[in-house]
Protein backbone atom coordinates (compact mmCIF):
# COMPACT_ATOMS: atom_id res chain seq x y z
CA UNK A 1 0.00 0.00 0.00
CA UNK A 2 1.38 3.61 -0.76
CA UNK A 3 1.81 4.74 2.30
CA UNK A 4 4.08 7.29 1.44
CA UNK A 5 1.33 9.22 -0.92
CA UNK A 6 -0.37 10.60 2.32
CA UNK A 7 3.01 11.66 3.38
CA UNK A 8 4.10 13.93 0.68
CA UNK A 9 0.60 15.77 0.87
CA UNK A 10 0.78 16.45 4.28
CA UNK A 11 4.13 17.28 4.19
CA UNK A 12 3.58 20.14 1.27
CA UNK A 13 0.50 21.19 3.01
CA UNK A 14 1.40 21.84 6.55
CA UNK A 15 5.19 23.34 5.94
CA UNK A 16 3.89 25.88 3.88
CA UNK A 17 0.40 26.75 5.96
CA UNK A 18 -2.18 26.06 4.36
CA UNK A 19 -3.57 24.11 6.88
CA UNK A 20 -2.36 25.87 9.95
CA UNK A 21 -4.47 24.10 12.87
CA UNK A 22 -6.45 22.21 10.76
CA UNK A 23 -6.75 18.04 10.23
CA UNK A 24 -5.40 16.40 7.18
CA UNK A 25 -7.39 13.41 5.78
CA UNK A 26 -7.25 12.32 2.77
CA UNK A 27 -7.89 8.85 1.58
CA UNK A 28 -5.37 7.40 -1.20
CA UNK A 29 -6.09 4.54 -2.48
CA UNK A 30 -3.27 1.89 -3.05
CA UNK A 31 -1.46 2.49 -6.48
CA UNK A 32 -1.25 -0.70 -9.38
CA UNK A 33 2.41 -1.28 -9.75
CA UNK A 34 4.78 1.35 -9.81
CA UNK A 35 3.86 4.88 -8.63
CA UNK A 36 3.54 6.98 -11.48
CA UNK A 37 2.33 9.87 -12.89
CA UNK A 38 -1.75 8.77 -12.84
CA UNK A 39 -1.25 8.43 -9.19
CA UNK A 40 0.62 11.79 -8.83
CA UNK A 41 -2.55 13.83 -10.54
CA UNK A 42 -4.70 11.62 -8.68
CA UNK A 43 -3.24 13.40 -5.26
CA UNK A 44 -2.75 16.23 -6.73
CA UNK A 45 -6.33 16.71 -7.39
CA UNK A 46 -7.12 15.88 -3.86
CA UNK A 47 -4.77 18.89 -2.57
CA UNK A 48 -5.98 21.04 -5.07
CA UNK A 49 -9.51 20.24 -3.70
CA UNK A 50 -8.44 20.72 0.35
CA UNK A 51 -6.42 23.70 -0.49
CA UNK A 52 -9.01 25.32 -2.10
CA UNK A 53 -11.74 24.61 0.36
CA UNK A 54 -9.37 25.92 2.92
CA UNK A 55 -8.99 29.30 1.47
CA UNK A 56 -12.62 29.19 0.21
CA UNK A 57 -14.06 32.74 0.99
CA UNK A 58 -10.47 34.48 2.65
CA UNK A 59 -9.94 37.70 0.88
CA UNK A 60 -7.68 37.81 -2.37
CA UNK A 61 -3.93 38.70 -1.51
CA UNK A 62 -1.75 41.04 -4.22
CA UNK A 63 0.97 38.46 -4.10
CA UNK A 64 3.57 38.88 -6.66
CA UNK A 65 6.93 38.01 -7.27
CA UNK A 66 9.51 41.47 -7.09
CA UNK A 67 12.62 41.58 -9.00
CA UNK A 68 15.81 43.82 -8.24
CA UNK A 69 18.00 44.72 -10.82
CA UNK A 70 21.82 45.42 -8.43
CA UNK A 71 24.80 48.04 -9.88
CA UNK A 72 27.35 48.91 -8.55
CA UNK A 73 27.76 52.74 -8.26
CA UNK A 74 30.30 52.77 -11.17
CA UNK A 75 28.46 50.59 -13.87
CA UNK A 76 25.06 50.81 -15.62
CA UNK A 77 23.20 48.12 -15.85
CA UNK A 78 23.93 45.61 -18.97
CA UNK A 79 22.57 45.74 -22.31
CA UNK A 80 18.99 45.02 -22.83
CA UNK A 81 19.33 44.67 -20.09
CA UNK A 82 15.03 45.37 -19.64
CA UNK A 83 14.45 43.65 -22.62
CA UNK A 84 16.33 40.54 -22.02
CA UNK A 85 14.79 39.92 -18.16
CA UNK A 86 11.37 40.47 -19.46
CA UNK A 87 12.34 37.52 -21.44
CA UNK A 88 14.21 35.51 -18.91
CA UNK A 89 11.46 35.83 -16.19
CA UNK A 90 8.40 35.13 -18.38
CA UNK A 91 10.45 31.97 -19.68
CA UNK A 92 10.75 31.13 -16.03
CA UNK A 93 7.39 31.40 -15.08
CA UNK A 94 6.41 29.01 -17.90
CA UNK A 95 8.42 26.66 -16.82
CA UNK A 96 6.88 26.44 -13.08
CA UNK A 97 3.63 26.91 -15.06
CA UNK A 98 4.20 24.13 -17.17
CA UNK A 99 5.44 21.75 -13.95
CA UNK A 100 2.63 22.39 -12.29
CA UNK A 101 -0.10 21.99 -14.81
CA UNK A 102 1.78 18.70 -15.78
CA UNK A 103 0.53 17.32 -12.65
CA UNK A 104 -2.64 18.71 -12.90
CA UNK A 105 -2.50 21.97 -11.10
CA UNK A 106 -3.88 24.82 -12.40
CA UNK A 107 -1.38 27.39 -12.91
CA UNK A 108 -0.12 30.10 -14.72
CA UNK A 109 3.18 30.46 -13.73
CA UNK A 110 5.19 32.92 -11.62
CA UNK A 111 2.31 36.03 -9.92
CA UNK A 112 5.39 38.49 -11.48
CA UNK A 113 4.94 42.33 -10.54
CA UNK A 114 3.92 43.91 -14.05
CA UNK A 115 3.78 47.39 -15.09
CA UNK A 116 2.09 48.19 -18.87
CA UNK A 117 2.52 44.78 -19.47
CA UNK A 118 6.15 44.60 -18.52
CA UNK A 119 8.04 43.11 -15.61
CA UNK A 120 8.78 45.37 -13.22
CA UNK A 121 12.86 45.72 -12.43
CA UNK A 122 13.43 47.97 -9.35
CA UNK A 123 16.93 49.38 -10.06
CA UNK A 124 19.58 49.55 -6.82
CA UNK A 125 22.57 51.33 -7.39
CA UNK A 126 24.69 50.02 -4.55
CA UNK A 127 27.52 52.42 -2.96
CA UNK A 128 30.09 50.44 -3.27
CA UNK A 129 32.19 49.94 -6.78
CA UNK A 130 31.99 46.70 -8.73
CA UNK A 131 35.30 45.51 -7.31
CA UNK A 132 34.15 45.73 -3.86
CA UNK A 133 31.45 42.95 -4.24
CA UNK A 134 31.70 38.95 -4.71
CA UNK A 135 29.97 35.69 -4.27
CA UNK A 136 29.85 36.35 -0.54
CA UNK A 137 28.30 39.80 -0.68
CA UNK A 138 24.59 38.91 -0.77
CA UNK A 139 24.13 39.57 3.12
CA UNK A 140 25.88 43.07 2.38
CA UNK A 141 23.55 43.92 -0.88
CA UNK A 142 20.59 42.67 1.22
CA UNK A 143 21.25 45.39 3.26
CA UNK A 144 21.66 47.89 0.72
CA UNK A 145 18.52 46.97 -1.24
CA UNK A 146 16.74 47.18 1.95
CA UNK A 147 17.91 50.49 2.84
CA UNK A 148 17.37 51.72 -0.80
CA UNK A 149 14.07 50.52 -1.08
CA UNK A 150 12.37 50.94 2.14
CA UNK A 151 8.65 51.52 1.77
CA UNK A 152 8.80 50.18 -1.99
CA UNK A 153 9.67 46.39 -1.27
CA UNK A 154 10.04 44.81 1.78
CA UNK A 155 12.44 42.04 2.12
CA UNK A 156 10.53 40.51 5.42
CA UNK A 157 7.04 39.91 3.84
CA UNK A 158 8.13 39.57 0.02
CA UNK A 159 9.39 37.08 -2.17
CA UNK A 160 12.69 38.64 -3.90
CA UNK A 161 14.53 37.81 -6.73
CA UNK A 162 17.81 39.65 -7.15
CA UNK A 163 19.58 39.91 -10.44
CA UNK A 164 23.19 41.22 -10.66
CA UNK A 165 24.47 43.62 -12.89
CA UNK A 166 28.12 42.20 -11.74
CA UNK A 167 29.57 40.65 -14.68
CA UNK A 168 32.67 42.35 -16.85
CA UNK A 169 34.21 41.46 -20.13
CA UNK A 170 37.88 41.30 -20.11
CA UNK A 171 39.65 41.77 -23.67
CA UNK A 172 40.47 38.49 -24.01
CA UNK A 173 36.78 37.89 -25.04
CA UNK A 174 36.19 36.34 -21.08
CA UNK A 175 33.47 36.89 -18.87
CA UNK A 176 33.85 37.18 -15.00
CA UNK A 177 30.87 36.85 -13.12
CA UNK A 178 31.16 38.08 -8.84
CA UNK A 179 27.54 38.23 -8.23
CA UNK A 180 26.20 36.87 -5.42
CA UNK A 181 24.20 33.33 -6.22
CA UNK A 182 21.80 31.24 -3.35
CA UNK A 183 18.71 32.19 -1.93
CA UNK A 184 16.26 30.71 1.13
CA UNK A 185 13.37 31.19 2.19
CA UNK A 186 9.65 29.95 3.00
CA UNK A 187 5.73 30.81 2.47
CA UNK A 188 6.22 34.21 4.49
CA UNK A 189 9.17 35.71 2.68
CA UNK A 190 11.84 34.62 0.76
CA UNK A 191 15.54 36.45 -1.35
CA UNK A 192 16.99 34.77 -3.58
CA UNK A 193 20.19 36.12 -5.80
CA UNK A 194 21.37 35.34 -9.57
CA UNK A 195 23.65 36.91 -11.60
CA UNK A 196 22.67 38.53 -14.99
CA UNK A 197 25.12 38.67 -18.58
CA UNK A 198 24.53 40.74 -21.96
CA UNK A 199 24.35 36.70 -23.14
CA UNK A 200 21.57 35.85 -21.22
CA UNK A 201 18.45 35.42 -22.83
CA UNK A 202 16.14 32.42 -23.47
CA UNK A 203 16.32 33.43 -27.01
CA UNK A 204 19.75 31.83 -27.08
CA UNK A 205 19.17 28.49 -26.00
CA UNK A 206 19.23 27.24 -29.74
CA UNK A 207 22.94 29.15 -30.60
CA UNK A 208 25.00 26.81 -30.65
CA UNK A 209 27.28 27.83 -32.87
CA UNK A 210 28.57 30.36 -30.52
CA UNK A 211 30.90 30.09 -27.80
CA UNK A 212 31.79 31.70 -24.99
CA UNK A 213 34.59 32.07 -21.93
CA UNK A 214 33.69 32.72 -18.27
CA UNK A 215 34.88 32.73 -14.75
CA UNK A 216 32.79 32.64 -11.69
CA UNK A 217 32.79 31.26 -8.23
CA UNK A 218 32.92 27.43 -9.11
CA UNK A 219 34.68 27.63 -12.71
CA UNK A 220 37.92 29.16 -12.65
CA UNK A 221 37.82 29.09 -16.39
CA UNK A 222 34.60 27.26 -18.24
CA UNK A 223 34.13 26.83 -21.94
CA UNK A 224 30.67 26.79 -23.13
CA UNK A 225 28.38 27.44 -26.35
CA UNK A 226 25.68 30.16 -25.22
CA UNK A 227 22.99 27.38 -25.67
CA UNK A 228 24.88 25.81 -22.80
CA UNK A 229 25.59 28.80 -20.72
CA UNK A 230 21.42 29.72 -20.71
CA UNK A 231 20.68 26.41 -19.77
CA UNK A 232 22.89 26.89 -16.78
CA UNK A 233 22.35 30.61 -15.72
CA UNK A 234 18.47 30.26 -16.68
CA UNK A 235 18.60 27.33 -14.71
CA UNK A 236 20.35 29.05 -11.84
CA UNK A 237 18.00 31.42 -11.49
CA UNK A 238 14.78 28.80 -11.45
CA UNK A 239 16.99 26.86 -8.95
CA UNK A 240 17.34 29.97 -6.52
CA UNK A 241 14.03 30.80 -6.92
CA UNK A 242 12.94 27.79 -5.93
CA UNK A 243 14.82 27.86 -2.90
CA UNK A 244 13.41 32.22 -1.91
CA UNK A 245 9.81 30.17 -2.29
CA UNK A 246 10.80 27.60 0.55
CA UNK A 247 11.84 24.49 -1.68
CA UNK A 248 14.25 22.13 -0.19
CA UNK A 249 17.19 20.35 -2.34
CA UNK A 250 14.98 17.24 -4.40
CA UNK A 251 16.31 14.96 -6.62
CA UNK A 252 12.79 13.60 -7.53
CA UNK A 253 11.18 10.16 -7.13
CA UNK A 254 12.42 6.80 -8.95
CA UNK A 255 9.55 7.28 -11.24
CA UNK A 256 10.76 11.13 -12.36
CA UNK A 257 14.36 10.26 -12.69
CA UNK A 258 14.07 7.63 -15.10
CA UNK A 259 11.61 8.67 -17.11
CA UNK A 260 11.79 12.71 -16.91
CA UNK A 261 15.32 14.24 -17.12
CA UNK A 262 16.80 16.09 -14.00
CA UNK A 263 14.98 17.58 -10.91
CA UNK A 264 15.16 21.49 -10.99
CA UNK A 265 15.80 21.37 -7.28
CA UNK A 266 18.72 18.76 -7.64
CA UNK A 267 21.34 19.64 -10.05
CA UNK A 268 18.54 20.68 -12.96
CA UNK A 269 19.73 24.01 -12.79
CA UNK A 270 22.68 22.67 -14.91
CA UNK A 271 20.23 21.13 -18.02
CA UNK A 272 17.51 23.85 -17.96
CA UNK A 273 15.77 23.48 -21.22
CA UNK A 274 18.81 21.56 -22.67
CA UNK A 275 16.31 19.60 -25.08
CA UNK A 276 16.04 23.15 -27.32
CA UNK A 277 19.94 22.45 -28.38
CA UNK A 278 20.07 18.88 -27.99
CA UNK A 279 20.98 17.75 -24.37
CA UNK A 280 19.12 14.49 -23.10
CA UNK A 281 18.53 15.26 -19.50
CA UNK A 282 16.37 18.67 -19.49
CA UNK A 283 15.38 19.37 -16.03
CA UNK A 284 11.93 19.35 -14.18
CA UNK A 285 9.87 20.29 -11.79
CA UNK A 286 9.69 17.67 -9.29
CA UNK A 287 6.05 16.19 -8.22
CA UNK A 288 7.00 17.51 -4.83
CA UNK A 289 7.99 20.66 -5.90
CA UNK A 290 4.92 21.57 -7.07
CA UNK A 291 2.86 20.19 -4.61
CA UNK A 292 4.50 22.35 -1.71
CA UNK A 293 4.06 25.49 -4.24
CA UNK A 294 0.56 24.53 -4.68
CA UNK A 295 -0.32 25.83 -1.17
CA UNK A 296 1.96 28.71 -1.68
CA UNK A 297 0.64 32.25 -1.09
CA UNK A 298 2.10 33.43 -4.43
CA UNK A 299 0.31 30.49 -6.22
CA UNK A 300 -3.37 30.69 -3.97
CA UNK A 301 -3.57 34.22 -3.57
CA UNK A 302 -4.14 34.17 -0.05
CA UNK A 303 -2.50 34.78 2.66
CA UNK A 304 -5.08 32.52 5.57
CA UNK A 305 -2.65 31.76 8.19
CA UNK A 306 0.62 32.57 6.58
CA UNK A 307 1.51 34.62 9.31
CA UNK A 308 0.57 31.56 12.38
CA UNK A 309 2.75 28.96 13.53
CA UNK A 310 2.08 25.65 11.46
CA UNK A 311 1.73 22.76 13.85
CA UNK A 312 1.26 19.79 12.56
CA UNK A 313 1.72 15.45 12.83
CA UNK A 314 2.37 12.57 11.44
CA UNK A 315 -0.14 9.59 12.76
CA UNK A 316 0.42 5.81 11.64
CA UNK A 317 2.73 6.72 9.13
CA UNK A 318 4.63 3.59 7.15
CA UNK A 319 6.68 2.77 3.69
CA UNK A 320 6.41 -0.37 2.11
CA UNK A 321 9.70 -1.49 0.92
CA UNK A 322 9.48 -3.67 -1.79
């Protein structure tokens, strides 16, 4: 009997809230063979039915998703720089969209902050020059965005994606990247940080023609075509996200990693989209990734007991091991 079915449902549901002092029961019936994806959209549609009775009548939340574009006070942001991240976060939102719905969620994707149709990018020119900030820095910009946009965004009851302008060309055609990269965080708030490049664009996820040279904090010196760098700095910035909305490191169930690619929350970051220029392994999102963002304020619109305590137990829990 799949024990473990009830598990992962009450797991997504009480860490992120949803059910803050309330009792999880929900029959599953014992799966035919393997568990697969049938029997993943057959819970699914049983948390889609107690989340939604849950926030049934609560008042509609504004939730969105805010985006920081970070300079250093003697460089300008990079080319297209609008352009390109309109790009890069609509083709990230797709691709939760498209994870979710897979399952049988409905979902549109990311709740991004828009303005005339556009993704909003709140600019922070930091005080310090370029050369001042690294990999480790992210505590420091935290700080700085905070202080520069105080009563605009607020890092303590937000969900915030940071994007770094912190990427120079030297003349020997290579690219060194010192941008702060990891994020954390749960349903109540979350930061995450990801650096941005003039090459970055979902666009070029089919050049692979092209190559390019970079340096950053765990390549000294990494060779690439730009098909290959998108899928791993697109990738790194789903990944990140993930972690700002509260999801933990997942390498997926048997059933996903031999039939679907890589987990987004595993190393999937590295083979985002990789099936546009030929790679076998494109990454995922993970049935359990999207059924802890299923009770997520930015995917309900609510926010019924996000700010209480979740308590919660397990009762007569087992695993069959076969």
């Amino acid at each position: 009997m799949k024990h473990f079915d009830l598990v992962f449902l009450g797991t997504a549901l009480i860490l992120s809230g949803c059910v803050t002092n309330e009792q999880i029961h929900i029959p599953v019936e014992p799966a035919q063979g393997a568990f697969n994806l049938r029997d993943a959209r057959g819970i699914a549609q049983k948390a889609q039915e107690q989340i939604a009775t849950f926030h049934d009548g609560h008042r509609t939340a504004s939730n969105v998703l805010r985006v920081v574009y970070f300079c250093p006070k003697d460089s300008e942001p990079l080319p297209q720089w609008q352009e390109r991240l309109d790009r890069v976060m609509q083709e990230i939102s797709d691709f939760y969209g498209e994870g979710m719905r897979r399952f049988g969620f409905a979902s549109e994707g990311l709740p991004l902050e828009r303005k005339d149709g556009q993704v909003v990018l709140h600019v922070v020119h930091g005080p310090g020059p370029a050369d001042s900030y690294s990999y480790w820095s992210g505590s420091r910009t935290a700080s700085e965005v905070r202080r520069t946009l105080a009563g605009k965004v607020d890092l303590d009851s937000e969900h915030v994606l940071v994007l770094y302008g912190l990427c120079r060309k030297e003349l020997d055609g290579r690219y060194v990247f010192h941008a702060p990269y990891y994020g954390g965080g749960n349903n109540r708030s979350g930061l995450c940080h990801a650096a941005d490049c003039e090459l970055l664009d979902p666009r070029l996820l089919v050049e692979t023609n092209r190559h390019m040279v970079y340096t950053e904090h765990y390549y000294p010196r990494l060779e690439q075509t730009v098909a290959q760098f998108n899928s791993f700095y697109l990738g790194g910035i789903a990944h990140e996200l993930g972690h700002g909305l509260g999801l933990p490191h997942d390498a997926g169930s048997p059933w996903e990693q031999s039939n679907d690619g890589t987990s987004l929350m595993a190393d999937g970051n590295l083979h985002y989209r990789e099936d546009r220029w030929g790679g076998s392994k494109p990454a995922f999102l993970s049935f359990a990734s999207a059924l802890q963002l299923a009770s997520h304020p930015l995917f309900t619109g609510s926010d019924r007991d996000r700010w209480k305590p979740a308590k919660g137990r397990f009762k007569d829990v087992a695993r069959e091991l076969k």
